[in-house]
PDB file of N, CA and C in Angstrom:
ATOM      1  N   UNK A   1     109.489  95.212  95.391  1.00  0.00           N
ATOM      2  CA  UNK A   1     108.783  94.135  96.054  1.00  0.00           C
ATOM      3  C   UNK A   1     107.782  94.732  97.031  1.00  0.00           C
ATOM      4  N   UNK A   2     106.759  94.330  97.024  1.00  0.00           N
ATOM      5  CA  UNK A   2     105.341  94.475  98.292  1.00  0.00           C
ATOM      6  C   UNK A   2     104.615  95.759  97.866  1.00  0.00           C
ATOM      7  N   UNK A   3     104.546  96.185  96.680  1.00  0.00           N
ATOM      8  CA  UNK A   3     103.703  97.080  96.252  1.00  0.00           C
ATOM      9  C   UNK A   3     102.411  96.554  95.813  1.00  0.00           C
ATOM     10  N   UNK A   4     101.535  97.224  96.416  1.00  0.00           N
ATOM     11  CA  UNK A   4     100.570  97.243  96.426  1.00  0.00           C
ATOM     12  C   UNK A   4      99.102  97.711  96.230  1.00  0.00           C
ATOM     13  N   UNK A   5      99.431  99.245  96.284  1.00  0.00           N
ATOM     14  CA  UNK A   5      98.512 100.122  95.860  1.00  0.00           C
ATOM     15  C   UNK A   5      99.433 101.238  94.463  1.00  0.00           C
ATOM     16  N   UNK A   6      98.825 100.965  93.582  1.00  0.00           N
ATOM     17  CA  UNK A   6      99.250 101.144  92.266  1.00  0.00           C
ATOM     18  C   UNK A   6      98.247 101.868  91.509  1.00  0.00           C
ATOM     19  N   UNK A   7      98.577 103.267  91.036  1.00  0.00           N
ATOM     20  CA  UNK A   7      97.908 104.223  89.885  1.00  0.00           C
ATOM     21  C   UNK A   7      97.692 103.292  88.886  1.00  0.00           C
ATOM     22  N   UNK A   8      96.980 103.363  87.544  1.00  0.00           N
ATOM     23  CA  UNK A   8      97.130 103.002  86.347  1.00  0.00           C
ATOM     24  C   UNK A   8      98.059 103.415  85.673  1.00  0.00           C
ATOM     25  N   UNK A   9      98.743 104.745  85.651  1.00  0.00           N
ATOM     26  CA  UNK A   9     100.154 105.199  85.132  1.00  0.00           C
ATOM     27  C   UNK A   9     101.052 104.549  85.869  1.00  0.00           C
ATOM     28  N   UNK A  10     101.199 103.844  87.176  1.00  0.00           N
ATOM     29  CA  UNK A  10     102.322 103.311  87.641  1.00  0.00           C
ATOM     30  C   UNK A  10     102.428 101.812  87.368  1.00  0.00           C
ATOM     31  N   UNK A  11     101.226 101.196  86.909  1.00  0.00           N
ATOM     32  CA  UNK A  11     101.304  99.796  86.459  1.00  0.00           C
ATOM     33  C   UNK A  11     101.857 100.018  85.227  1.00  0.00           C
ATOM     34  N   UNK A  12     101.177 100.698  84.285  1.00  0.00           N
ATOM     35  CA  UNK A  12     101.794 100.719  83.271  1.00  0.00           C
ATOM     36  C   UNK A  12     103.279 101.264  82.747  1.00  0.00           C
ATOM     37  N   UNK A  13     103.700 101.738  83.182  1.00  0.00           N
ATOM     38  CA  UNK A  13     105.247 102.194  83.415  1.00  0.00           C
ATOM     39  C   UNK A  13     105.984 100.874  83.991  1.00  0.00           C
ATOM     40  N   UNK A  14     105.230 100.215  84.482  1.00  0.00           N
ATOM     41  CA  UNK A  14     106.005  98.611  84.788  1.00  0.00           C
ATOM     42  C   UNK A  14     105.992  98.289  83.803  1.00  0.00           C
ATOM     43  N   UNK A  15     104.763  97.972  83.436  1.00  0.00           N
ATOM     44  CA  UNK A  15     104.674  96.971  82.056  1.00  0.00           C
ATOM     45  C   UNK A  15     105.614  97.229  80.861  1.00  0.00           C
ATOM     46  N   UNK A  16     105.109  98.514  80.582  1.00  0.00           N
ATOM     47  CA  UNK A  16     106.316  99.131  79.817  1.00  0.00           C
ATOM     48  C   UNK A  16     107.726  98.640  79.853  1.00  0.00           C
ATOM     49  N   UNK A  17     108.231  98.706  80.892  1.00  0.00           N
ATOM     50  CA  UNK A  17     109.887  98.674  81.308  1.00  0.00           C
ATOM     51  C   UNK A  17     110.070  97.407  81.444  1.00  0.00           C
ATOM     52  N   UNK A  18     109.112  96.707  81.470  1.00  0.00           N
ATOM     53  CA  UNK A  18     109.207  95.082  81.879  1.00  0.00           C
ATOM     54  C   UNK A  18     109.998  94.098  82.808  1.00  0.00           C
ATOM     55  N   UNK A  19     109.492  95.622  84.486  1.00  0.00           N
ATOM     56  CA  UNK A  19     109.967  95.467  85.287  1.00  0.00           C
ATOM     57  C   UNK A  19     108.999  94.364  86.287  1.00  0.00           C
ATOM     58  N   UNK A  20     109.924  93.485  86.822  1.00  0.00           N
ATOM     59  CA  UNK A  20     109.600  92.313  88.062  1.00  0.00           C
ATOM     60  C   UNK A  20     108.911  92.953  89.159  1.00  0.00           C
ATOM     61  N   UNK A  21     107.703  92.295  89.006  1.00  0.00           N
ATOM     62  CA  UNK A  21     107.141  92.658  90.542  1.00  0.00           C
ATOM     63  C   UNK A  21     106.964  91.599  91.605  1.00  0.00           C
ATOM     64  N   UNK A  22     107.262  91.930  92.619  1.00  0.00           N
ATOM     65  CA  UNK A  22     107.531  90.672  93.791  1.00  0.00           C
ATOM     66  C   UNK A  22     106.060  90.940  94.622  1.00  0.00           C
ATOM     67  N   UNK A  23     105.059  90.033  94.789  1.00  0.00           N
ATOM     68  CA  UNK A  23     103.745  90.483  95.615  1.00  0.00           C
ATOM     69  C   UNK A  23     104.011  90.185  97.143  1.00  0.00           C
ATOM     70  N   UNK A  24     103.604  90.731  98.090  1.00  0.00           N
ATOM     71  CA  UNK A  24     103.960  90.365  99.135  1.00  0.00           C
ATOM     72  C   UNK A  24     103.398  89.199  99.264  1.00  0.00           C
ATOM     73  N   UNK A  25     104.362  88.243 100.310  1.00  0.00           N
ATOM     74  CA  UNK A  25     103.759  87.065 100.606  1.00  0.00           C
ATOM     75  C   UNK A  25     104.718  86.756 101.958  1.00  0.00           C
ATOM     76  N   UNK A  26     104.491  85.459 102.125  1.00  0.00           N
ATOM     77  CA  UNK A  26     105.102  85.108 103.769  1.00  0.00           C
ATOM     78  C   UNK A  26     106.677  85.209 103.716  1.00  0.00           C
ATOM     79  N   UNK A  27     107.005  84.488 102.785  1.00  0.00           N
ATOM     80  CA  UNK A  27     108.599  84.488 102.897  1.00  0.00           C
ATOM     81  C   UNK A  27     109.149  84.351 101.698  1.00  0.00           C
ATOM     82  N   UNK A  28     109.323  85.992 101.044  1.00  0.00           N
ATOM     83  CA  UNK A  28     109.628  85.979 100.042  1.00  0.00           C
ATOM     84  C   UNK A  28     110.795  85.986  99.264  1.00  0.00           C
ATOM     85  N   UNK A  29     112.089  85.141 100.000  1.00  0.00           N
ATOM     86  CA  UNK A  29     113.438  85.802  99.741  1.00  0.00           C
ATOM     87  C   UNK A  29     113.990  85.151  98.841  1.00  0.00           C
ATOM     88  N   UNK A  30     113.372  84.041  98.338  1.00  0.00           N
ATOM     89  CA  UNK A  30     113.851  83.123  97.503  1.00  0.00           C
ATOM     90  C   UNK A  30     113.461  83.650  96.054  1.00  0.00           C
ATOM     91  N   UNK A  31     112.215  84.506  96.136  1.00  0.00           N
ATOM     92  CA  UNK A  31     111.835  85.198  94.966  1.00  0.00           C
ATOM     93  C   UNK A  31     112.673  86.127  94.851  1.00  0.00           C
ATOM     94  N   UNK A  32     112.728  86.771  95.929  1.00  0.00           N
ATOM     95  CA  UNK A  32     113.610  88.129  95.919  1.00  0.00           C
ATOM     96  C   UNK A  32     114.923  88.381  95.389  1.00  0.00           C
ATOM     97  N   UNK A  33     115.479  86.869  95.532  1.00  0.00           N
ATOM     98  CA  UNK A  33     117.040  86.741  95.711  1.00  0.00           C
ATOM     99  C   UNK A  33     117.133  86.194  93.914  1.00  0.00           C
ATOM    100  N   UNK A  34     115.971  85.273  93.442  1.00  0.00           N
ATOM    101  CA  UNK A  34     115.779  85.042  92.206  1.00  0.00           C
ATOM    102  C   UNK A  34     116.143  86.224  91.110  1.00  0.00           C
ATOM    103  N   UNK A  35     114.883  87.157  91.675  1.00  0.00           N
ATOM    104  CA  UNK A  35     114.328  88.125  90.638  1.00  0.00           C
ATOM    105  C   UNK A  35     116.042  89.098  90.929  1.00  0.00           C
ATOM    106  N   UNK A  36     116.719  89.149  91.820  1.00  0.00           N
ATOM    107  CA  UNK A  36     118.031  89.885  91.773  1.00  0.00           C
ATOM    108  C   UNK A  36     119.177  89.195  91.029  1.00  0.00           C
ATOM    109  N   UNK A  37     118.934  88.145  91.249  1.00  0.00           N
ATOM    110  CA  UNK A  37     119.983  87.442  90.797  1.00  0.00           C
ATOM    111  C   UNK A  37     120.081  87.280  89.107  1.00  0.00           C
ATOM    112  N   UNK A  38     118.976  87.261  88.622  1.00  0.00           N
ATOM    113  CA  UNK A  38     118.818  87.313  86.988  1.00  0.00           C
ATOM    114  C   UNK A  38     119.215  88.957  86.586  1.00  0.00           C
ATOM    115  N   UNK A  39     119.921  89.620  87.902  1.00  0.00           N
ATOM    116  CA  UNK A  39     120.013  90.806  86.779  1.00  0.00           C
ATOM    117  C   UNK A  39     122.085  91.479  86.172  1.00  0.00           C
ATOM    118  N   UNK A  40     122.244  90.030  86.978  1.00  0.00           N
ATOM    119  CA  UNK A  40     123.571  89.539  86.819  1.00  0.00           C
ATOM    120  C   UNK A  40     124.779  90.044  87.345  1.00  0.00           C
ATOM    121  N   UNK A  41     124.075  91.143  88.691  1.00  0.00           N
ATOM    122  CA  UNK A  41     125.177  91.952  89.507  1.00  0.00           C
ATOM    123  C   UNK A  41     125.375  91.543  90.888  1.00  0.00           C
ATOM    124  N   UNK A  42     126.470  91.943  91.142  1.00  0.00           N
ATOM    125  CA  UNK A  42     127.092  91.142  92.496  1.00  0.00           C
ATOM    126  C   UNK A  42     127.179  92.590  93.320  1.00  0.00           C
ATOM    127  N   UNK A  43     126.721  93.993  92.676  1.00  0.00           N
ATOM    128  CA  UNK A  43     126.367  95.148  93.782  1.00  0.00           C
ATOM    129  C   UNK A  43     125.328  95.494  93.120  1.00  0.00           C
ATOM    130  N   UNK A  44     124.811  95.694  94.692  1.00  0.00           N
ATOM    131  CA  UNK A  44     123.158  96.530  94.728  1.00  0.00           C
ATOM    132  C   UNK A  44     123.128  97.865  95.396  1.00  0.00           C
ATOM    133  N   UNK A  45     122.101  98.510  94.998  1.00  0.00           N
ATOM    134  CA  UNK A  45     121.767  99.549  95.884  1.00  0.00           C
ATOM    135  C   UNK A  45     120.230  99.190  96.243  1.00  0.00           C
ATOM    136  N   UNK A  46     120.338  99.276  97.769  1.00  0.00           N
ATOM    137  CA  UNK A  46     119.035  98.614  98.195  1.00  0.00           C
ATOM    138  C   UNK A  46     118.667 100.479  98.385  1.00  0.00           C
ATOM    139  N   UNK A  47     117.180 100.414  97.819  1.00  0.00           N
ATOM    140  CA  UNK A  47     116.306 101.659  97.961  1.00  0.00           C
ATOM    141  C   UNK A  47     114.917 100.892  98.710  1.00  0.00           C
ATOM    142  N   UNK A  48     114.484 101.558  99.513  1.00  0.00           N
ATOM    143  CA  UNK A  48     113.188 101.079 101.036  1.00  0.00           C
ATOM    144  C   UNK A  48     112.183 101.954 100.888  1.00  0.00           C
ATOM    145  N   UNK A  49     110.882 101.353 100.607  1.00  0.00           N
ATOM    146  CA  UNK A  49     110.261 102.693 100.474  1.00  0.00           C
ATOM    147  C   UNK A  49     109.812 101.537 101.718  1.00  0.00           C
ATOM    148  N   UNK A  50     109.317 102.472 102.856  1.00  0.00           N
ATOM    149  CA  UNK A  50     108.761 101.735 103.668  1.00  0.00           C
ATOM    150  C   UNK A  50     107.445 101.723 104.359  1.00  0.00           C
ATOM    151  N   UNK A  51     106.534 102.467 102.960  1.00  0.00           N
ATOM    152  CA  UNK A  51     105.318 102.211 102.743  1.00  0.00           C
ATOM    153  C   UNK A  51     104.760 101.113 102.317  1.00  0.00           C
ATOM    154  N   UNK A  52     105.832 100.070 102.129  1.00  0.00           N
ATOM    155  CA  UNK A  52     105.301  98.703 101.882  1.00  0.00           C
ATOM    156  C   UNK A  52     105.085  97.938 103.076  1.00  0.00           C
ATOM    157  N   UNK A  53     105.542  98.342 104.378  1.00  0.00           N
ATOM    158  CA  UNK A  53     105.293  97.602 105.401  1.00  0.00           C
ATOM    159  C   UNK A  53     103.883  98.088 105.800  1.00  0.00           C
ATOM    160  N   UNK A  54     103.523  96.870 106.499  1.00  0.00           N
ATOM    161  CA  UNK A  54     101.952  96.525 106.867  1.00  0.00           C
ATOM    162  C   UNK A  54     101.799  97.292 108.439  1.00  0.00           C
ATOM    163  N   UNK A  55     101.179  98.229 108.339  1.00  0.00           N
ATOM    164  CA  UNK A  55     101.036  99.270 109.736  1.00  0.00           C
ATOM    165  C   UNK A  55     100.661  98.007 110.455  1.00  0.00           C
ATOM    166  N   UNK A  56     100.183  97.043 111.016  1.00  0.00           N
ATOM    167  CA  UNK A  56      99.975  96.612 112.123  1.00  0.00           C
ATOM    168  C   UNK A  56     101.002  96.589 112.788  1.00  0.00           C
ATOM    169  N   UNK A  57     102.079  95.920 112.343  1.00  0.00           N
ATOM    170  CA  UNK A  57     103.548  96.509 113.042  1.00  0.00           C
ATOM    171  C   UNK A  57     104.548  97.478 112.983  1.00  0.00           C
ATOM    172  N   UNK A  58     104.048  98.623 111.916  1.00  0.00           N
ATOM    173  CA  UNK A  58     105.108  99.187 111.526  1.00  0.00           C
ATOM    174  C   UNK A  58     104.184 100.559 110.726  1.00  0.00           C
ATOM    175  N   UNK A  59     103.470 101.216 111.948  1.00  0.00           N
ATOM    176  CA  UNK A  59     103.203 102.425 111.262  1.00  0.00           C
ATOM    177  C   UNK A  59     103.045 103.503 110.741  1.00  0.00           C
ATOM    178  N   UNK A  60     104.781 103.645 111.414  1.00  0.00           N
ATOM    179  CA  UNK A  60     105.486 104.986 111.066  1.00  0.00           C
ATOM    180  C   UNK A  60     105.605 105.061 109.748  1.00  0.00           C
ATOM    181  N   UNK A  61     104.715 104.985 108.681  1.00  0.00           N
ATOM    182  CA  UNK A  61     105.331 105.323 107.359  1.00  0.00           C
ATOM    183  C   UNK A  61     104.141 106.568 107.063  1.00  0.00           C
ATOM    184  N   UNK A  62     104.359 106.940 105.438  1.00  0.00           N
ATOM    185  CA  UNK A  62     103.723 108.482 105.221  1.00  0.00           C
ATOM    186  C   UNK A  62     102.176 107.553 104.628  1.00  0.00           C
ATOM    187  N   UNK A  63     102.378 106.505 103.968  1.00  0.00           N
ATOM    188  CA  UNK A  63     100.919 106.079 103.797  1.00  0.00           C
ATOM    189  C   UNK A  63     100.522 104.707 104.161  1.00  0.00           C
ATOM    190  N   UNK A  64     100.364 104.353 105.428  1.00  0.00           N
ATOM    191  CA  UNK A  64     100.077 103.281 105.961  1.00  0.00           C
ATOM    192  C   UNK A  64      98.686 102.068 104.863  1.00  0.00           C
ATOM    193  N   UNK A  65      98.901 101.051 104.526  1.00  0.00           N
ATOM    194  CA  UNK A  65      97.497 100.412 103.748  1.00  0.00           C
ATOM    195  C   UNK A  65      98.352  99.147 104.448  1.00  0.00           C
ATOM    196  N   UNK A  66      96.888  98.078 104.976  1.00  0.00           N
ATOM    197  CA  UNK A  66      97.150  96.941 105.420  1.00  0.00           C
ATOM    198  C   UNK A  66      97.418  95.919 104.298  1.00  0.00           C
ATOM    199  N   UNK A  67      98.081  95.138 104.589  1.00  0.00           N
ATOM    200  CA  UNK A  67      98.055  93.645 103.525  1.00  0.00           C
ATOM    201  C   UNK A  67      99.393  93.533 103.164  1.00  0.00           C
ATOM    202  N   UNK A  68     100.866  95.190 104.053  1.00  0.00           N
ATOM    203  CA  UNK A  68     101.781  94.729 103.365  1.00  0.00           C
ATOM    204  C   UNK A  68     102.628  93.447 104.012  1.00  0.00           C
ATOM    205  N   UNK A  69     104.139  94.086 103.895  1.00  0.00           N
ATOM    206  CA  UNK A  69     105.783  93.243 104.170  1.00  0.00           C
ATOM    207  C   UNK A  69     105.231  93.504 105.992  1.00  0.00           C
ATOM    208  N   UNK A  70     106.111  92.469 106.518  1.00  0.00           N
ATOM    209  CA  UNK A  70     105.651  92.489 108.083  1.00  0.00           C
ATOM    210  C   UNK A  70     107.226  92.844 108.275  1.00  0.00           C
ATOM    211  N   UNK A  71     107.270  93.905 109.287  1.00  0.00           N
ATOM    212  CA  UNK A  71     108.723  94.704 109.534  1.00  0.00           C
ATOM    213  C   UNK A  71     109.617  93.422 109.468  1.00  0.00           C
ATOM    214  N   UNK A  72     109.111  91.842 110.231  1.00  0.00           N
ATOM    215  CA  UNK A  72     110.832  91.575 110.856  1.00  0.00           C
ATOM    216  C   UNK A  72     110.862  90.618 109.158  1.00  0.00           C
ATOM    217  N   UNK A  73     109.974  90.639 108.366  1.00  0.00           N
ATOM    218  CA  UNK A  73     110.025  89.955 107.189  1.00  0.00           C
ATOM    219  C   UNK A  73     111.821  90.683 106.196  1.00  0.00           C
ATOM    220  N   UNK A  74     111.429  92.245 106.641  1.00  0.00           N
ATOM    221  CA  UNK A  74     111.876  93.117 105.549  1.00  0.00           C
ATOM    222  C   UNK A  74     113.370  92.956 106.003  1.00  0.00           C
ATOM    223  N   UNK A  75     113.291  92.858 107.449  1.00  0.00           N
ATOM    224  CA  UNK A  75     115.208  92.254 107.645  1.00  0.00           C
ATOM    225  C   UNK A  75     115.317  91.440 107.617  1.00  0.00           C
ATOM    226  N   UNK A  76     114.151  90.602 107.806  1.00  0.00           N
ATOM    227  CA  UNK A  76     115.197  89.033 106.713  1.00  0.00           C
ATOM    228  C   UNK A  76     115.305  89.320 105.978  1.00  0.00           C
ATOM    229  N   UNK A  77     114.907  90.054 105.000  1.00  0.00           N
ATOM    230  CA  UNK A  77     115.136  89.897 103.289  1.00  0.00           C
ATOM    231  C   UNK A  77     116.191  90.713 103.474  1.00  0.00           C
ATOM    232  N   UNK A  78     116.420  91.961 104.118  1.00  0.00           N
ATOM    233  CA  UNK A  78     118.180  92.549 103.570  1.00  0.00           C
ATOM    234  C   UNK A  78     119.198  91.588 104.188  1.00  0.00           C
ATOM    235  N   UNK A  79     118.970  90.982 105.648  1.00  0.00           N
ATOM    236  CA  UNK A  79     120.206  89.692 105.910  1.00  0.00           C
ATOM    237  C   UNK A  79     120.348  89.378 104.827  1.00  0.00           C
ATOM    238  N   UNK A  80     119.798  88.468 104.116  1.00  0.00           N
ATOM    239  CA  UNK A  80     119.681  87.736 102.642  1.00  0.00           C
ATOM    240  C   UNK A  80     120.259  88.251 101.542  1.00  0.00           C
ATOM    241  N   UNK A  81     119.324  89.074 101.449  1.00  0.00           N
ATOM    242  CA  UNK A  81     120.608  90.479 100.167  1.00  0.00           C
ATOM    243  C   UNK A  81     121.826  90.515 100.361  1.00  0.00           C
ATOM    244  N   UNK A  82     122.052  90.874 101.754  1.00  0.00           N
ATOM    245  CA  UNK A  82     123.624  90.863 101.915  1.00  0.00           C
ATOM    246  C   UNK A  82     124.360  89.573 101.864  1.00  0.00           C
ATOM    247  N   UNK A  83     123.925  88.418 102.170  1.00  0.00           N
ATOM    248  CA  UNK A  83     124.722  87.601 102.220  1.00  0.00           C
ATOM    249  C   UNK A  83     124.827  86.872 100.843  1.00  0.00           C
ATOM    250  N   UNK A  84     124.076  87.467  99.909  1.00  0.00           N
ATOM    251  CA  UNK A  84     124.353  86.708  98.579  1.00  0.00           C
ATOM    252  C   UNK A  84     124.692  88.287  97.378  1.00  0.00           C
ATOM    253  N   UNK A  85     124.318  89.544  97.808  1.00  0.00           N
ATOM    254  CA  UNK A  85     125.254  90.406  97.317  1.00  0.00           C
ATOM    255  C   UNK A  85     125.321  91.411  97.853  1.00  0.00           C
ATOM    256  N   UNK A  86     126.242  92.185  97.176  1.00  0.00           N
ATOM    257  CA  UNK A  86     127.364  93.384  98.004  1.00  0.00           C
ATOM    258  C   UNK A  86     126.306  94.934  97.741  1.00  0.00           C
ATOM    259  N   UNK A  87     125.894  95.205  99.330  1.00  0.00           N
ATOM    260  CA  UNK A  87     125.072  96.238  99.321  1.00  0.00           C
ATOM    261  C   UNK A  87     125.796  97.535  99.066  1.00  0.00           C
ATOM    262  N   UNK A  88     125.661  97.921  98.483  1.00  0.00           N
ATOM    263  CA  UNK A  88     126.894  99.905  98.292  1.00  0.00           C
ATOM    264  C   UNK A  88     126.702 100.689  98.610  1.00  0.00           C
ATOM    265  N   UNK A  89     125.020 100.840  98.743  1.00  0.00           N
ATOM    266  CA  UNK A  89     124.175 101.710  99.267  1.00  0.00           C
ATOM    267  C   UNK A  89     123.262 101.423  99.025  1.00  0.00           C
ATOM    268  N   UNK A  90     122.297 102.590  99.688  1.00  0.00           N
ATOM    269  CA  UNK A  90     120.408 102.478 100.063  1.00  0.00           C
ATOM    270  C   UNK A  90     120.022 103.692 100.666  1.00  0.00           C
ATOM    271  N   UNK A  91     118.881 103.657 100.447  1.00  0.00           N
ATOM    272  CA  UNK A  91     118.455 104.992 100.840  1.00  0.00           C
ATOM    273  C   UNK A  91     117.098 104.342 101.452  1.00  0.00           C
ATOM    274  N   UNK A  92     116.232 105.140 101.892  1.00  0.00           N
ATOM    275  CA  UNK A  92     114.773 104.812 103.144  1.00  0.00           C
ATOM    276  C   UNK A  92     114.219 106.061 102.386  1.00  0.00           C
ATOM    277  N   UNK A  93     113.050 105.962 101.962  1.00  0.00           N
ATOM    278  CA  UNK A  93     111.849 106.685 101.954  1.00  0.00           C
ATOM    279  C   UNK A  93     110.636 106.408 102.356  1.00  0.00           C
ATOM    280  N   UNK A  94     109.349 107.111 103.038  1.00  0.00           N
ATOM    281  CA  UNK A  94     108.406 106.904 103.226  1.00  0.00           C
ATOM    282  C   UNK A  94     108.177 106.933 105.122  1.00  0.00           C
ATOM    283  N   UNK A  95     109.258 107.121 105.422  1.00  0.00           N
ATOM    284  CA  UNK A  95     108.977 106.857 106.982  1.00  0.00           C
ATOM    285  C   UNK A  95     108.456 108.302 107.580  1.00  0.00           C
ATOM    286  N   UNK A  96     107.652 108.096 108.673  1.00  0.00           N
ATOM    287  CA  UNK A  96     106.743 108.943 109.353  1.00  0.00           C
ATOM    288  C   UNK A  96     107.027 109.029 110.939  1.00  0.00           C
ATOM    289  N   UNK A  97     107.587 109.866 111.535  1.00  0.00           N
ATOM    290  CA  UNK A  97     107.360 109.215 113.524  1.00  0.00           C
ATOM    291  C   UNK A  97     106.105 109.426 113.999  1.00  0.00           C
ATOM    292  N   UNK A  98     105.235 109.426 113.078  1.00  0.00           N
ATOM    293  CA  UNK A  98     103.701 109.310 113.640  1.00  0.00           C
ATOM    294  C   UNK A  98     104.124 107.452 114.298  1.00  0.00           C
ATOM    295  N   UNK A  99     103.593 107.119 115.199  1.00  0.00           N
ATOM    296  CA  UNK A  99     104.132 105.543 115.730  1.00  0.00           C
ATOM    297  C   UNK A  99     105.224 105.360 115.875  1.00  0.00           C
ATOM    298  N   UNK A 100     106.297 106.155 115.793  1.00  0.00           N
ATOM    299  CA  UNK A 100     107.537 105.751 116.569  1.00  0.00           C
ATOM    300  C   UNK A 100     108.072 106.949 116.788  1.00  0.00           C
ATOM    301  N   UNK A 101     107.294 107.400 117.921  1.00  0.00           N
ATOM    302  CA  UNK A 101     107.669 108.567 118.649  1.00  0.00           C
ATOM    303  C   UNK A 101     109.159 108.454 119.763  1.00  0.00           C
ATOM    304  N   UNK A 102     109.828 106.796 119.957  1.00  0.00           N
ATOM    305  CA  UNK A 102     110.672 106.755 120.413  1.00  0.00           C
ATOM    306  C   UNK A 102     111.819 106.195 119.130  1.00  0.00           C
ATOM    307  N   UNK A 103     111.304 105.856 118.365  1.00  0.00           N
ATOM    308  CA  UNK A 103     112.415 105.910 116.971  1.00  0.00           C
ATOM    309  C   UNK A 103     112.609 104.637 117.463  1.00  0.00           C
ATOM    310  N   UNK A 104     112.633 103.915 118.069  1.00  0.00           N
ATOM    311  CA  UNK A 104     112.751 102.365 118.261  1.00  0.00           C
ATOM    312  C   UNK A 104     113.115 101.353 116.686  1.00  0.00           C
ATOM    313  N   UNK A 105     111.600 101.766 116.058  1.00  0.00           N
ATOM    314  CA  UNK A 105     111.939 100.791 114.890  1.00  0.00           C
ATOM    315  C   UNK A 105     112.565 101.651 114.122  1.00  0.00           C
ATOM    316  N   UNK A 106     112.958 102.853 113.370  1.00  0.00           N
ATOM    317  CA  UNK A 106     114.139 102.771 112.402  1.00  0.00           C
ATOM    318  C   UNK A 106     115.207 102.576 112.917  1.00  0.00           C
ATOM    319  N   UNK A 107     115.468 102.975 114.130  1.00  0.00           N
ATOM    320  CA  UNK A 107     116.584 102.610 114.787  1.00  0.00           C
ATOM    321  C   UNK A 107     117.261 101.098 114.313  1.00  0.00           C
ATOM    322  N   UNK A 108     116.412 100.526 114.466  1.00  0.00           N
ATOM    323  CA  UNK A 108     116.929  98.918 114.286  1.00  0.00           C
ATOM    324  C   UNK A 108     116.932  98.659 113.035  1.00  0.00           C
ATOM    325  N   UNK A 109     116.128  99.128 112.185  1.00  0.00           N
ATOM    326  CA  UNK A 109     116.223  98.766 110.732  1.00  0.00           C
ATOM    327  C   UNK A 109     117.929  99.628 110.100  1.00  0.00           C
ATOM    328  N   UNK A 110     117.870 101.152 110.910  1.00  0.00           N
ATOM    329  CA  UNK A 110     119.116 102.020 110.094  1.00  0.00           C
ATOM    330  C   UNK A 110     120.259 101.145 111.142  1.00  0.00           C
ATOM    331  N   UNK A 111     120.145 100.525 112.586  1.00  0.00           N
ATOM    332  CA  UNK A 111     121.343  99.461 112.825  1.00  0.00           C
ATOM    333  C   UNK A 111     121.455  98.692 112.002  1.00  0.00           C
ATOM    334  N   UNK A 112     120.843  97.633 111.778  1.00  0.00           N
ATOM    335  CA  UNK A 112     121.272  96.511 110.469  1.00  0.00           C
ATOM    336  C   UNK A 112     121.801  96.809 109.229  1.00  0.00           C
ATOM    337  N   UNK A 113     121.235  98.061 108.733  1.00  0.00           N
ATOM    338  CA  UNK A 113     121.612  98.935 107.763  1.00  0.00           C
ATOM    339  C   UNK A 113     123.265  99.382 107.719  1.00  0.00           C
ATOM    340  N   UNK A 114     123.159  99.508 108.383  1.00  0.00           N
ATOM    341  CA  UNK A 114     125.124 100.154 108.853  1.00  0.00           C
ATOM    342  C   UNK A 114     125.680  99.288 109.638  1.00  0.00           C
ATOM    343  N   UNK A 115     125.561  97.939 110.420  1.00  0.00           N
ATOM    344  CA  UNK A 115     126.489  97.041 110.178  1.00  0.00           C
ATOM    345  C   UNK A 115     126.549  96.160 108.609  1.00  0.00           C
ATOM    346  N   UNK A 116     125.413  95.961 108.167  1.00  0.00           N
ATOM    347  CA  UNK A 116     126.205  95.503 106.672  1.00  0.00           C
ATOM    348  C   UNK A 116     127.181  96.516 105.815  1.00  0.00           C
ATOM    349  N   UNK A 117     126.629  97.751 105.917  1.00  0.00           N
ATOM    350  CA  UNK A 117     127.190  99.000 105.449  1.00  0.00           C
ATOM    351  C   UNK A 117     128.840  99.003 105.715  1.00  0.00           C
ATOM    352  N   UNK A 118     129.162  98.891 107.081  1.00  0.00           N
ATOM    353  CA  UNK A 118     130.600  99.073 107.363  1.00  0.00           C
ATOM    354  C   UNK A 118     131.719  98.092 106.957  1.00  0.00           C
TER     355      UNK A 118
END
């Protein structure tokens, strides 16, 4: 979900696989929770690249491009995940402390992360 800047080998490797793409938009959890829910599992592994968030608020990542997910969007959507399925794990890629030289925001994203976790 919230990808946005896409190779021609990486669209097409979607197409191919005839994998769901979620576009960013305001409040996307109903899609989100849709496009999970048709894949008929009650555990996930949530993977974050968190180059999908939109640097105006959030621009500790390795390749910042405007137009993405707005940080407090992206924890609503894991509240949500979790409360309709069982997270097992996840992993975070893409983060940068260029802009969060006090770690403030992963902090809060890897808190929410590990109270659903525990």
């Amino acid at each position: 979900a919230g990808q946005r800047d896409l190779e021609h080998a990486e669209r097409q490797f979607i197409v191919d696989k005839e994998m769901t793409m979620i576009p960013v938009c305001v409040d996307c959890n109903e899609m989100l929770s849709l496009v999970i829910g048709k894949t008929g599992r009650e555990n996930i592994y949530l993977h974050l690249d968190l180059n999908v968030l939109d640097p105006v608020d959030f621009d500790a990542v390795s390749y910042p491009i405007p137009g993405g997910f707005r940080f407090k969007d992206l924890l609503k959507a894991i509240k949500m995940i979790d409360d309709e399925f069982n997270i097992v794990g996840c992993s975070i890629i893409g983060y940068h402390p260029r802009g969060d030289e006090d770690a403030t925001k992963i902090e809060e994203l890897v808190a929410l992360l590990k109270t659903i976790m525990d």
